[in-house]
PDB file of N, CA and C in Angstrom:
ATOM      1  N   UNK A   1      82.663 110.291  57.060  1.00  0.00           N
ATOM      2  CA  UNK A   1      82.535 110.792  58.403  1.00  0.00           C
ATOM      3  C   UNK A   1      81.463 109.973  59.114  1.00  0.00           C
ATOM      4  N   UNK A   2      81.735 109.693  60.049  1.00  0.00           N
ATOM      5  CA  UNK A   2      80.677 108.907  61.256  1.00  0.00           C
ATOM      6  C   UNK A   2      80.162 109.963  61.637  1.00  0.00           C
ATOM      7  N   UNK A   3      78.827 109.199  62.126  1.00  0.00           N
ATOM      8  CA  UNK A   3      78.147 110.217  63.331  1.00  0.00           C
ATOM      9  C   UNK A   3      78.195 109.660  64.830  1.00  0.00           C
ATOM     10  N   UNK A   4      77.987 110.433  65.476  1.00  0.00           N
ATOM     11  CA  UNK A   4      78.402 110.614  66.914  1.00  0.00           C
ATOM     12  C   UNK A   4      77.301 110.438  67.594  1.00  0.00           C
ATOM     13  N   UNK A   5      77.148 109.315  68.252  1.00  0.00           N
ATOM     14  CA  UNK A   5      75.347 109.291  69.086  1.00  0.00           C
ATOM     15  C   UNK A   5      75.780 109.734  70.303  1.00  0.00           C
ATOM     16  N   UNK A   6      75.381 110.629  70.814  1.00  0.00           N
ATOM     17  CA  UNK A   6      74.803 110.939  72.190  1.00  0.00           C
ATOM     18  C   UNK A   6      73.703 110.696  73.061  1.00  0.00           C
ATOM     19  N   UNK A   7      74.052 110.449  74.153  1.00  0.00           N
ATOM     20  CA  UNK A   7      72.990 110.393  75.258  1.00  0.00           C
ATOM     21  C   UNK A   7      73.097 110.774  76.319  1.00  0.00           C
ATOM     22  N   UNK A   8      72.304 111.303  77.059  1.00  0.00           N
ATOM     23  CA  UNK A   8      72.457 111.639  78.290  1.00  0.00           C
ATOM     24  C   UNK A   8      72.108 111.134  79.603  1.00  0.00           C
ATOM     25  N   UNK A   9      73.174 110.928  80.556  1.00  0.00           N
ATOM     26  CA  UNK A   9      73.310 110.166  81.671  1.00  0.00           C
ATOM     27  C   UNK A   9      72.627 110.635  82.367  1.00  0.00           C
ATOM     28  N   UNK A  10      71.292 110.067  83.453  1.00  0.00           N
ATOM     29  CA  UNK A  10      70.771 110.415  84.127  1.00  0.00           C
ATOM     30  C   UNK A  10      70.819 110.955  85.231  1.00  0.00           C
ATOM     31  N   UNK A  11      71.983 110.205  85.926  1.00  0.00           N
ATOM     32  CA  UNK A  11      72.490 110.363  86.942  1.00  0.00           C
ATOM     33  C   UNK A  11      73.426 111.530  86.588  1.00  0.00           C
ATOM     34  N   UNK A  12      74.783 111.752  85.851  1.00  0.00           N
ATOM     35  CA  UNK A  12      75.031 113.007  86.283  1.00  0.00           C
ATOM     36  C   UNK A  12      74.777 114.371  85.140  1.00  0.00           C
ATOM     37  N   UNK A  13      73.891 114.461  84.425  1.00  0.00           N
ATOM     38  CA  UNK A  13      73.555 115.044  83.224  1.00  0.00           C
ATOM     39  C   UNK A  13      74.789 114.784  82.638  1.00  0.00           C
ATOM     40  N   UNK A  14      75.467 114.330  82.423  1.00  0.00           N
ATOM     41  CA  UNK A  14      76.675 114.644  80.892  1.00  0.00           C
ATOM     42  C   UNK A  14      76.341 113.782  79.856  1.00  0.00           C
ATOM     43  N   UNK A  15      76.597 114.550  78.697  1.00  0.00           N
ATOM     44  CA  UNK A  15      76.603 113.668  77.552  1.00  0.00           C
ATOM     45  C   UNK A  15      77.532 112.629  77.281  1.00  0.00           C
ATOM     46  N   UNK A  16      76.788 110.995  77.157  1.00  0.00           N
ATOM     47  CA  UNK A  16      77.406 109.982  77.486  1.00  0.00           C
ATOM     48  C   UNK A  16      77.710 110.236  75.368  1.00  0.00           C
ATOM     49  N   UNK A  17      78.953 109.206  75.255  1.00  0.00           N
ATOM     50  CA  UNK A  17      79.519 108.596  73.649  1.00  0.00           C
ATOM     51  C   UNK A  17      80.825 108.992  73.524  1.00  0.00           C
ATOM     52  N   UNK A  18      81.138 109.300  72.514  1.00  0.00           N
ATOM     53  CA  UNK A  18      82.670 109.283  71.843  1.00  0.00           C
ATOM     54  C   UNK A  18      82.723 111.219  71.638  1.00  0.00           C
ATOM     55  N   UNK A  19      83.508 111.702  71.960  1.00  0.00           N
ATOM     56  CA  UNK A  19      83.816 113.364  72.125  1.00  0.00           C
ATOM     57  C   UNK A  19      84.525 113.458  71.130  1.00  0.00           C
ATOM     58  N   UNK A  20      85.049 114.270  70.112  1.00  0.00           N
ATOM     59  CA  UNK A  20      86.330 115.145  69.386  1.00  0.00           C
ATOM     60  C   UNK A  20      86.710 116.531  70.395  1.00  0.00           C
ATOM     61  N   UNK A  21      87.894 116.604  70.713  1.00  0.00           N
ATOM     62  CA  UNK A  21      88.741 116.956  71.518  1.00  0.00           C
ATOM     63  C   UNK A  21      89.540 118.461  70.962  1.00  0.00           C
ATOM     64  N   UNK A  22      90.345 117.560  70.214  1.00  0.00           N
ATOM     65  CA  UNK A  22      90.729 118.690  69.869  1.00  0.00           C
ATOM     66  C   UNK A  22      92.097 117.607  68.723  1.00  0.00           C
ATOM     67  N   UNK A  23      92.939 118.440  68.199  1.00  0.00           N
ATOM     68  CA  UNK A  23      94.241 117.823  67.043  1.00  0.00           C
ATOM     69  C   UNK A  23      95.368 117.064  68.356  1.00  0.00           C
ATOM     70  N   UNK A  24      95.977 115.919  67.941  1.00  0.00           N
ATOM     71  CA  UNK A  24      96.464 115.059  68.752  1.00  0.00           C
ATOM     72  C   UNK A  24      97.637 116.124  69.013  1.00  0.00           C
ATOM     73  N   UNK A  25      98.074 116.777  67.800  1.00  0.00           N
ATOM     74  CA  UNK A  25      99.644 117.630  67.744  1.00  0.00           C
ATOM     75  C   UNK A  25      99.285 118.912  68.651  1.00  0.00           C
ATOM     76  N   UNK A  26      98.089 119.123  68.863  1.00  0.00           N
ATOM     77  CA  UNK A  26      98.016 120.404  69.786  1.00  0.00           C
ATOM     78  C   UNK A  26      98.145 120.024  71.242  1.00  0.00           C
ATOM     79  N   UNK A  27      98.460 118.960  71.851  1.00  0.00           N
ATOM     80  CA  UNK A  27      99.037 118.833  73.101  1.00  0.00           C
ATOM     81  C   UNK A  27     100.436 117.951  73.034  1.00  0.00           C
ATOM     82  N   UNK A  28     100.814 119.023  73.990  1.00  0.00           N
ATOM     83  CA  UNK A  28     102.712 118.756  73.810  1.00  0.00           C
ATOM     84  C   UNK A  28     102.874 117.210  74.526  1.00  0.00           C
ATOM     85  N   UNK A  29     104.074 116.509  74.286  1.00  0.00           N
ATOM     86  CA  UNK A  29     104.218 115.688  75.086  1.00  0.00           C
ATOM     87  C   UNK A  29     104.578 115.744  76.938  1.00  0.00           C
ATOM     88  N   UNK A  30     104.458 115.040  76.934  1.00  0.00           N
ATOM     89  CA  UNK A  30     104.553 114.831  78.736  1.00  0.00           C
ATOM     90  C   UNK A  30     103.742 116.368  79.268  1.00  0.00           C
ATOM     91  N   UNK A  31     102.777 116.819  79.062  1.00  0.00           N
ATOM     92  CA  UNK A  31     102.540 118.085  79.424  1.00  0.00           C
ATOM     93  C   UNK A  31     100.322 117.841  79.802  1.00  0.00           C
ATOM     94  N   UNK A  32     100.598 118.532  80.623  1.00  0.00           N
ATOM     95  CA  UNK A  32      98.693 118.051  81.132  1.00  0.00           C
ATOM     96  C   UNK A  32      97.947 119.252  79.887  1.00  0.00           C
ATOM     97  N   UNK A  33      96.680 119.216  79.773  1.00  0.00           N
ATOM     98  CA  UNK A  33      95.805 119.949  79.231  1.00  0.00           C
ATOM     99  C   UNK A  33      94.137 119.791  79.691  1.00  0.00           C
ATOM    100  N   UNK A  34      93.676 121.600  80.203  1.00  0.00           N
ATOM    101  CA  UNK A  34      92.451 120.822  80.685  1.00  0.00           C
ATOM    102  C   UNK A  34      91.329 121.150  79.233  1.00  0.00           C
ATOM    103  N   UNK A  35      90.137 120.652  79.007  1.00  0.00           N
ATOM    104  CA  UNK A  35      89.595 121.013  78.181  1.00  0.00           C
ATOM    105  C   UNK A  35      88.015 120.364  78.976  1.00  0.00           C
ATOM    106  N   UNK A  36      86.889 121.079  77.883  1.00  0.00           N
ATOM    107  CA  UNK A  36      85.226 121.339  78.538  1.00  0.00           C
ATOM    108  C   UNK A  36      84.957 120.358  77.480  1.00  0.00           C
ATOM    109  N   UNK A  37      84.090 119.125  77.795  1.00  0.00           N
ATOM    110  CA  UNK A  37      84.154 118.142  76.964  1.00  0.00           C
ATOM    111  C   UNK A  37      82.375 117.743  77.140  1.00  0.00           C
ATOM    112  N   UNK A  38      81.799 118.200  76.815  1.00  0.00           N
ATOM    113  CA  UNK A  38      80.564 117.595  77.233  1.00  0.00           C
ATOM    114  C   UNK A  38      80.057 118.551  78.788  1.00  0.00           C
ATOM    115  N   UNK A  39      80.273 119.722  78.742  1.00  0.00           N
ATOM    116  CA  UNK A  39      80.084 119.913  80.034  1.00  0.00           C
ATOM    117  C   UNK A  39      80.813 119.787  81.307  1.00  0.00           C
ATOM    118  N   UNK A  40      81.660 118.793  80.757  1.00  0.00           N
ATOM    119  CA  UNK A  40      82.540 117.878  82.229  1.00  0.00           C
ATOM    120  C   UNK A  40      83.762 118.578  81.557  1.00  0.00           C
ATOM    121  N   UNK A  41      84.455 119.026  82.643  1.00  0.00           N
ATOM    122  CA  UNK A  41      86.245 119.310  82.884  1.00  0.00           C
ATOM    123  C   UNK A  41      86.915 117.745  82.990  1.00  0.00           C
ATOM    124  N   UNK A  42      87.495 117.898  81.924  1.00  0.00           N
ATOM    125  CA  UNK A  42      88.561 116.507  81.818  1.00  0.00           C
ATOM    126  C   UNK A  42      90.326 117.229  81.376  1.00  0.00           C
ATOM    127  N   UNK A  43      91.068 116.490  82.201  1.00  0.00           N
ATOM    128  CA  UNK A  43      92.824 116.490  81.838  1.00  0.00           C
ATOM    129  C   UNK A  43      92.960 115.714  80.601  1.00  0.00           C
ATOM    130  N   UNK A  44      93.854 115.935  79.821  1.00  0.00           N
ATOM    131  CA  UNK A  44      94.490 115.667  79.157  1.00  0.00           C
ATOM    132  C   UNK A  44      95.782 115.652  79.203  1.00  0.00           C
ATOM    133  N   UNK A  45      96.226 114.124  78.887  1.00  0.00           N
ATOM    134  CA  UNK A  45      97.819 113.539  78.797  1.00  0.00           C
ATOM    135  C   UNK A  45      98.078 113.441  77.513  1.00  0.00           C
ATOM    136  N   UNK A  46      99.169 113.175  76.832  1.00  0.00           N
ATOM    137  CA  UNK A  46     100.115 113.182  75.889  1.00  0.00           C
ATOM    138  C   UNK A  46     101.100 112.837  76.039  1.00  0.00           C
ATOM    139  N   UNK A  47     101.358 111.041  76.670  1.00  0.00           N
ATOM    140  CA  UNK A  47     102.838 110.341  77.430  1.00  0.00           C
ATOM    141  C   UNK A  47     103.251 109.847  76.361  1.00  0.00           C
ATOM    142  N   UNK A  48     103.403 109.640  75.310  1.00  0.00           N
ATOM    143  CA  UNK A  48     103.983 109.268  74.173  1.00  0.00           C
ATOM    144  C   UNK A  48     103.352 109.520  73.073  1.00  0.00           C
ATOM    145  N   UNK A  49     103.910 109.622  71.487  1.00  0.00           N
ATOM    146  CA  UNK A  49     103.717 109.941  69.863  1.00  0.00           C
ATOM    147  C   UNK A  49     102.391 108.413  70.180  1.00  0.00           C
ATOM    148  N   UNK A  50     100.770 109.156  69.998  1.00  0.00           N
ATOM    149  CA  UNK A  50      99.349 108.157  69.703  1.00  0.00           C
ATOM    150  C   UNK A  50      99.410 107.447  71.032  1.00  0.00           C
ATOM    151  N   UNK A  51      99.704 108.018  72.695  1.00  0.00           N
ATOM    152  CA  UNK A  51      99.269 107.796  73.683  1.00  0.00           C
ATOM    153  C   UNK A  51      98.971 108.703  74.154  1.00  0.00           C
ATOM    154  N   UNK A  52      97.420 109.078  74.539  1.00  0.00           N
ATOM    155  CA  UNK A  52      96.903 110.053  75.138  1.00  0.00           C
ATOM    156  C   UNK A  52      95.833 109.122  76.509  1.00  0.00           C
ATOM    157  N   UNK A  53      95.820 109.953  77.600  1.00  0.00           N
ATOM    158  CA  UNK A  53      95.068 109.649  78.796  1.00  0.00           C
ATOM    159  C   UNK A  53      94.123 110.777  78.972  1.00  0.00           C
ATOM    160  N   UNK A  54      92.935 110.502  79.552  1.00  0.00           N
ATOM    161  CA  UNK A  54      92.207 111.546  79.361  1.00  0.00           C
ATOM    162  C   UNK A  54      91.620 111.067  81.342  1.00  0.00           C
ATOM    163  N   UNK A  55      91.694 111.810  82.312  1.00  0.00           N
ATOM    164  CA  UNK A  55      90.794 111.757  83.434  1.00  0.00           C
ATOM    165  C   UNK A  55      89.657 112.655  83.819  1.00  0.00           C
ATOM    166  N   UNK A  56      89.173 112.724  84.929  1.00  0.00           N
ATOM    167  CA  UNK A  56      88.889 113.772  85.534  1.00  0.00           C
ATOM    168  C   UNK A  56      89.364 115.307  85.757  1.00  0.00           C
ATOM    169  N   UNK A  57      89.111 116.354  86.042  1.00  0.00           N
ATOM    170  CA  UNK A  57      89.638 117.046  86.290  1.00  0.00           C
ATOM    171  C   UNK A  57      89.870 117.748  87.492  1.00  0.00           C
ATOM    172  N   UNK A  58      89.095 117.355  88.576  1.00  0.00           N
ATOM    173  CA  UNK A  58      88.742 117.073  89.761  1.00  0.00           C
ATOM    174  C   UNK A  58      89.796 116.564  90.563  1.00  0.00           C
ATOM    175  N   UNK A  59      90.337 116.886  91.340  1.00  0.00           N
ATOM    176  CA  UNK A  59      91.540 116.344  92.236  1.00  0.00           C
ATOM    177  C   UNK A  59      90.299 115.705  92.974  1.00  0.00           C
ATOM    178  N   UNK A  60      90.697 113.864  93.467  1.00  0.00           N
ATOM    179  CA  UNK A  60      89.558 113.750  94.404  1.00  0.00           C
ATOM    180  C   UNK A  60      89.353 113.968  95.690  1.00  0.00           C
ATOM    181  N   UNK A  61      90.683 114.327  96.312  1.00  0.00           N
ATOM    182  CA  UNK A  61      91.401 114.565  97.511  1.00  0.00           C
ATOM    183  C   UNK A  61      90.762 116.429  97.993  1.00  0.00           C
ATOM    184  N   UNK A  62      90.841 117.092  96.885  1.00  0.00           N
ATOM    185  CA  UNK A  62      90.522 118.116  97.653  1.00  0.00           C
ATOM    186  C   UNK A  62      89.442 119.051  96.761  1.00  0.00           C
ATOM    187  N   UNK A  63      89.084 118.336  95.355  1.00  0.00           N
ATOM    188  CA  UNK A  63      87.428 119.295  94.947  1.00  0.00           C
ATOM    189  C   UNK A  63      88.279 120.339  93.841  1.00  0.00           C
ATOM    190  N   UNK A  64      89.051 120.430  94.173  1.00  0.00           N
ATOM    191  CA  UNK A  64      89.773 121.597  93.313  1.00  0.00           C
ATOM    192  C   UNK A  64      89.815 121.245  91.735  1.00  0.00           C
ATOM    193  N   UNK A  65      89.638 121.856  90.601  1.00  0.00           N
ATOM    194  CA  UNK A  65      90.173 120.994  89.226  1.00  0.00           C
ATOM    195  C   UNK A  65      91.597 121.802  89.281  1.00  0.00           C
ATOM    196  N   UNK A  66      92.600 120.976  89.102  1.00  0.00           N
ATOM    197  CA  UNK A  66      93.474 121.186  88.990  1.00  0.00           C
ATOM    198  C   UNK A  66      94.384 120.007  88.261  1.00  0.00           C
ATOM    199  N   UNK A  67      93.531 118.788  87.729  1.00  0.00           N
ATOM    200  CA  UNK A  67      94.512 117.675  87.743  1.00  0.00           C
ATOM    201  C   UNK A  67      95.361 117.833  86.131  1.00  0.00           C
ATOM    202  N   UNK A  68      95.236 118.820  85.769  1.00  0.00           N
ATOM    203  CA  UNK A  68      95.909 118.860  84.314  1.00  0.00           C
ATOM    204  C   UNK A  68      97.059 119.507  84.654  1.00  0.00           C
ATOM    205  N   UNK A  69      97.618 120.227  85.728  1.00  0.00           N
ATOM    206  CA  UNK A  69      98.685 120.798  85.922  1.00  0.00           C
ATOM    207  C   UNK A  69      99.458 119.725  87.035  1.00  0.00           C
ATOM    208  N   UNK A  70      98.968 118.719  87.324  1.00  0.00           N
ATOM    209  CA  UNK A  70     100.149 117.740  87.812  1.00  0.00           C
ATOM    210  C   UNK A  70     100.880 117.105  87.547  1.00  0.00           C
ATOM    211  N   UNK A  71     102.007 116.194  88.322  1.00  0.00           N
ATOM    212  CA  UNK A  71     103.495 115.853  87.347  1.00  0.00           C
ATOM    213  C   UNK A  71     103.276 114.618  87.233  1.00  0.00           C
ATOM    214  N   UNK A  72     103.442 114.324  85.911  1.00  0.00           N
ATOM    215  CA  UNK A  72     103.466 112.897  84.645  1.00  0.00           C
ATOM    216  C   UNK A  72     104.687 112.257  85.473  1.00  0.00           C
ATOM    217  N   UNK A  73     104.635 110.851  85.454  1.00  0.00           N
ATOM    218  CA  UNK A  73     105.333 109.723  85.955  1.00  0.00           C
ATOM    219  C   UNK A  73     104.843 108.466  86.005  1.00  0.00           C
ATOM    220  N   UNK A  74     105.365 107.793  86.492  1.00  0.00           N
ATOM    221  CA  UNK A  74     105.018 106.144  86.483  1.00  0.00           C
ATOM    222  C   UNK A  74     105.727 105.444  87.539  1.00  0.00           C
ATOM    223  N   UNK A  75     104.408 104.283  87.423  1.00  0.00           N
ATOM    224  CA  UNK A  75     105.149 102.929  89.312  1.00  0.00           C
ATOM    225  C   UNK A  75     105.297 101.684  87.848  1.00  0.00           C
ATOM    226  N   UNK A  76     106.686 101.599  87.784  1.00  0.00           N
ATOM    227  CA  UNK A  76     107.248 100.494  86.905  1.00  0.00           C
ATOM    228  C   UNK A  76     106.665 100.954  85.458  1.00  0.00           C
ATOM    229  N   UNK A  77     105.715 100.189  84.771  1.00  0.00           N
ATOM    230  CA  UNK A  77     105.340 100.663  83.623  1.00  0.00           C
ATOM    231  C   UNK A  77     103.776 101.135  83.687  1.00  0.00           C
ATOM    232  N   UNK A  78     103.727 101.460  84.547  1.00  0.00           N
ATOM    233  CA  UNK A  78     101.766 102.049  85.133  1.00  0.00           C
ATOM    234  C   UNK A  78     102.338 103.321  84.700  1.00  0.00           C
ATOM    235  N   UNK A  79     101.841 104.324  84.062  1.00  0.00           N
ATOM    236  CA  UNK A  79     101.806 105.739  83.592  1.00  0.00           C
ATOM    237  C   UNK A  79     100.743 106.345  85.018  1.00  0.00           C
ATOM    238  N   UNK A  80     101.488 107.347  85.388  1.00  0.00           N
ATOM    239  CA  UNK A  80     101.318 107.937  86.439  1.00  0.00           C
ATOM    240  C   UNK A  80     100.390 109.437  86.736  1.00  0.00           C
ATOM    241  N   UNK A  81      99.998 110.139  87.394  1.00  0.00           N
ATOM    242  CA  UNK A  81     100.049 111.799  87.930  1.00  0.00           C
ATOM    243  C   UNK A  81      99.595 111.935  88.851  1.00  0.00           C
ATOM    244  N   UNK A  82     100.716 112.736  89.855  1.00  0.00           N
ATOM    245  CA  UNK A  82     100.298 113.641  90.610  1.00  0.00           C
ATOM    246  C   UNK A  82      99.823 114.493  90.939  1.00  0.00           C
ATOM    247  N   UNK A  83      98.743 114.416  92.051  1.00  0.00           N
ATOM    248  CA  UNK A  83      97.972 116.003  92.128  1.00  0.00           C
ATOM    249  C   UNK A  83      99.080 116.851  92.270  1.00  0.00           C
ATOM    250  N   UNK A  84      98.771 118.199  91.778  1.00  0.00           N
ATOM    251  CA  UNK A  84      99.934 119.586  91.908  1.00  0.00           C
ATOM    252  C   UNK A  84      99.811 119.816  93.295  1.00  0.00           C
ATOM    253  N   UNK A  85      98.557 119.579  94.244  1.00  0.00           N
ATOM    254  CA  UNK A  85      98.114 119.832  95.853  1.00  0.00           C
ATOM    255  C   UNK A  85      98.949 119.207  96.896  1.00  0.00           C
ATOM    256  N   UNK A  86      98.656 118.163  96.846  1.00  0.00           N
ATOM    257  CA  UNK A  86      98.955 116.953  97.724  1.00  0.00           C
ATOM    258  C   UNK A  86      99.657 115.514  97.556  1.00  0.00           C
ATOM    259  N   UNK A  87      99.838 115.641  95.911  1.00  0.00           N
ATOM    260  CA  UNK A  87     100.609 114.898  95.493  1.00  0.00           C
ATOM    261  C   UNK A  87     100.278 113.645  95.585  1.00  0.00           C
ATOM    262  N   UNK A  88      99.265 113.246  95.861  1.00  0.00           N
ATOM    263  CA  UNK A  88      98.881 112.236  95.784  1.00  0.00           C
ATOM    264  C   UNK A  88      98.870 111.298  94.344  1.00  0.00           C
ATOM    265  N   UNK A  89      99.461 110.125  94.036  1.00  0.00           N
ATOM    266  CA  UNK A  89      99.702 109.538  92.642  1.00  0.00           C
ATOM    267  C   UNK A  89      98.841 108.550  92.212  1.00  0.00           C
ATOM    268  N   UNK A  90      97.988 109.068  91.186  1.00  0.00           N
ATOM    269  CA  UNK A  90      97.525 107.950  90.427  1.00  0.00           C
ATOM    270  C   UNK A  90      97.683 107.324  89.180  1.00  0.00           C
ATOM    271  N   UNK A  91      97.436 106.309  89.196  1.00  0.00           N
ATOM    272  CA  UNK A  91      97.301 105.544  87.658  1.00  0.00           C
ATOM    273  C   UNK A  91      96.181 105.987  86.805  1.00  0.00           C
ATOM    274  N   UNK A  92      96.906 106.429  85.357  1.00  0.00           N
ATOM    275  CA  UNK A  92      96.574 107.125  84.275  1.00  0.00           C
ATOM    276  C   UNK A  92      95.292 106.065  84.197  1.00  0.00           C
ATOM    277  N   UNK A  93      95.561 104.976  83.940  1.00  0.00           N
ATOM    278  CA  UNK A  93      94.543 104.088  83.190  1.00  0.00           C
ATOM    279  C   UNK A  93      93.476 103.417  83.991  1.00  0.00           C
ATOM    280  N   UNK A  94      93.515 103.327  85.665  1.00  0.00           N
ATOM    281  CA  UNK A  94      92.597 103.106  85.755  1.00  0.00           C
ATOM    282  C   UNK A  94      92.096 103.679  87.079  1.00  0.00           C
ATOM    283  N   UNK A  95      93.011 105.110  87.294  1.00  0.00           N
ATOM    284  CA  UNK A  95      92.227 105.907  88.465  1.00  0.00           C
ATOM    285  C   UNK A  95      92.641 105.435  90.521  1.00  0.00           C
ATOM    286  N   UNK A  96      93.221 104.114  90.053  1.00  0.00           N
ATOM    287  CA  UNK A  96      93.662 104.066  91.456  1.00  0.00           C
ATOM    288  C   UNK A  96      94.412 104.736  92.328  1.00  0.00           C
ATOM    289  N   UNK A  97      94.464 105.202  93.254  1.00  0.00           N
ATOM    290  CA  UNK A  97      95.245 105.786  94.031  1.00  0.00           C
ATOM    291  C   UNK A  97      96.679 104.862  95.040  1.00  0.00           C
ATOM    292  N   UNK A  98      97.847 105.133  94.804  1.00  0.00           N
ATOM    293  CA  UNK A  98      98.587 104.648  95.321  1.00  0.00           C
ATOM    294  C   UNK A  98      98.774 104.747  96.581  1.00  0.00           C
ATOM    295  N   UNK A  99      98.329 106.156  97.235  1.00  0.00           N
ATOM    296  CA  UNK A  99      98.939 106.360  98.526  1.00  0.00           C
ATOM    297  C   UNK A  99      97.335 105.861  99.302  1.00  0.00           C
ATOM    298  N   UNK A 100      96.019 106.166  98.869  1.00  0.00           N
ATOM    299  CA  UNK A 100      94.830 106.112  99.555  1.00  0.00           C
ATOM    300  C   UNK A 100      94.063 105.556  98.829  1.00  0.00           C
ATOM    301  N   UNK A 101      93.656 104.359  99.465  1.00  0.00           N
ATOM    302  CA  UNK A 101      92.555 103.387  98.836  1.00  0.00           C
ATOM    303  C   UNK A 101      91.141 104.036  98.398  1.00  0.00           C
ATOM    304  N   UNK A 102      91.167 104.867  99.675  1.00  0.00           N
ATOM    305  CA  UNK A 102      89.082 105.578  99.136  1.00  0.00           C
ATOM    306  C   UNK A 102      89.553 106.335  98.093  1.00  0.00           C
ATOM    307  N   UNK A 103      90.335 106.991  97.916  1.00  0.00           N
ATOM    308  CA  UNK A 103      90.437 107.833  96.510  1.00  0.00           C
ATOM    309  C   UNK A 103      90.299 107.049  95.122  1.00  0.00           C
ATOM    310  N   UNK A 104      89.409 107.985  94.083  1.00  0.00           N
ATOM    311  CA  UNK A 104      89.441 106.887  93.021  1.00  0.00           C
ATOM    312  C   UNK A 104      89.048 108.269  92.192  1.00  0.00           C
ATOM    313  N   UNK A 105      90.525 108.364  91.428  1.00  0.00           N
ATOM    314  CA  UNK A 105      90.043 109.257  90.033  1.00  0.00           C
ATOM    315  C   UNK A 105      89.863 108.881  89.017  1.00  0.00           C
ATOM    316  N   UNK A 106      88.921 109.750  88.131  1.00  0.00           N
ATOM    317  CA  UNK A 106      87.966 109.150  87.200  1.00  0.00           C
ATOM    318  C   UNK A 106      88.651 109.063  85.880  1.00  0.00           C
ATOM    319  N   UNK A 107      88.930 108.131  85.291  1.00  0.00           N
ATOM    320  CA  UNK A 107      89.216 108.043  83.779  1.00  0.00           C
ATOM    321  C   UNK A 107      88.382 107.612  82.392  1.00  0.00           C
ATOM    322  N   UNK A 108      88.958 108.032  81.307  1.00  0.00           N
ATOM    323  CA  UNK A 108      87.759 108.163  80.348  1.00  0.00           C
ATOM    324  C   UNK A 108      88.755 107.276  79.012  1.00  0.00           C
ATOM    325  N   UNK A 109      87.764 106.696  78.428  1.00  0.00           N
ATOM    326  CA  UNK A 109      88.806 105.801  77.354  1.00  0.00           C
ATOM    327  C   UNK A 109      89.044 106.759  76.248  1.00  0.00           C
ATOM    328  N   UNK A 110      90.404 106.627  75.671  1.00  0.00           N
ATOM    329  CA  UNK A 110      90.305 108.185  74.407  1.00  0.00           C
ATOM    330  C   UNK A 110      90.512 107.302  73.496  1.00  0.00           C
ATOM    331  N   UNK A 111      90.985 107.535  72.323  1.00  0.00           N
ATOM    332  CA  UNK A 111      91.348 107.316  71.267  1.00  0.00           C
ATOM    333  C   UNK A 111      91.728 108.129  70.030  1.00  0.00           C
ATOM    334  N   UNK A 112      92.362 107.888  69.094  1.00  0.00           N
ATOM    335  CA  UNK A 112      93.018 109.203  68.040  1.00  0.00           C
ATOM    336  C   UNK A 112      92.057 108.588  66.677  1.00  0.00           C
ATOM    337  N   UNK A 113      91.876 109.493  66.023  1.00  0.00           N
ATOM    338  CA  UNK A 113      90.855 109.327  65.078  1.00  0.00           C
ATOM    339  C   UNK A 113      91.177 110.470  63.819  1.00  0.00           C
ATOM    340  N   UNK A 114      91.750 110.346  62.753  1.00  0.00           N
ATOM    341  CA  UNK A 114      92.211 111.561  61.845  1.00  0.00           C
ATOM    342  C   UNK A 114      92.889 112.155  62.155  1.00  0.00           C
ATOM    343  N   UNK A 115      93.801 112.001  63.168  1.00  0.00           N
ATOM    344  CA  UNK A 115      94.771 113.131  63.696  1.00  0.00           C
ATOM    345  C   UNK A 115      94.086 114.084  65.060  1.00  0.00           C
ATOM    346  N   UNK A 116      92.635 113.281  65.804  1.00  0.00           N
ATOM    347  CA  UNK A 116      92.406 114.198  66.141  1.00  0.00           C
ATOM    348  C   UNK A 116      92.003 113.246  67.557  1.00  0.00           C
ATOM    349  N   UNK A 117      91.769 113.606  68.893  1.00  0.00           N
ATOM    350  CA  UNK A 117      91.371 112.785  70.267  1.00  0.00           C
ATOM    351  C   UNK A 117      90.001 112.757  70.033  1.00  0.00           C
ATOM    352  N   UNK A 118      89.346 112.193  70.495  1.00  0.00           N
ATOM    353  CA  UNK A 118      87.964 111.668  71.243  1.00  0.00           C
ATOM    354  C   UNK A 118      88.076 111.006  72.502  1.00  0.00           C
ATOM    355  N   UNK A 119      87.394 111.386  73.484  1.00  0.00           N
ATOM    356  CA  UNK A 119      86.752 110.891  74.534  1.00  0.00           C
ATOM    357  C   UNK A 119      85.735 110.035  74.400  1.00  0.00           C
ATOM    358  N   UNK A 120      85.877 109.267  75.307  1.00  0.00           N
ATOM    359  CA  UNK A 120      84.223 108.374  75.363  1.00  0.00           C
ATOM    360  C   UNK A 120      83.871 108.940  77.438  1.00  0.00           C
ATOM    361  N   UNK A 121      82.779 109.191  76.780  1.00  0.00           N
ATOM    362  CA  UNK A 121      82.240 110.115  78.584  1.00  0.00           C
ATOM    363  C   UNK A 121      81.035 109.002  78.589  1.00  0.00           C
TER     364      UNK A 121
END
């Protein structure tokens, strides 16, 4: 077993490093999940068997967390979601917004580890 260094970000108190999440098999495919990761509300994706996306949870458009209940898709092979609000679509991987340039949602690098997710916050 590794250990897990933490630190904490000055700027927004969260604990910065690598998170355990939760079992990769406990989130369904194509289906959002929100989970408390350090303090911070983050979504959880599950777009394919050892592809998981992990963002914000924060719609940036309107403050609300809601982004784990929006609809999974894609622009060509960019893995996609829509806010459930306003529908606004971003890219899983690196937060851009398609329809509005100032928008920028936040993404977090994951990875599977024993069968199980980690975040890096």
């Amino acid at each position: 077993m590794t250990a897990t260094l933490e630190l904490e970000d000055l700027e927004t108190g969260y604990a910065t490093g690598w998170h355990r999440v939760c079992a990769v098999d406990e989130l369904e495919l194509a289906w959002g999940e929100a989970a408390l990761v350090a303090g911070r509300q983050v979504a959880l994706f599950r777009t394919a068997p050892g592809e998981v996306f992990a963002v914000a949870q924060e719609d940036p458009a309107t403050g609300a967390f809601v982004m784990a209940r929006g609809i999974l898709g894609s622009r060509g092979t960019r893995p996609t979601i829509a806010s459930p609000l306003h529908k606004e679509v971003y890219d899983l991987e690196t937060g851009e917004c398609f329809g509005d340039a100032g928008l920028q949602l936040a993404t977090f690098n994951t990875r599977v580890e024993d069968g199980y997710i980690e975040i890096e916050l």
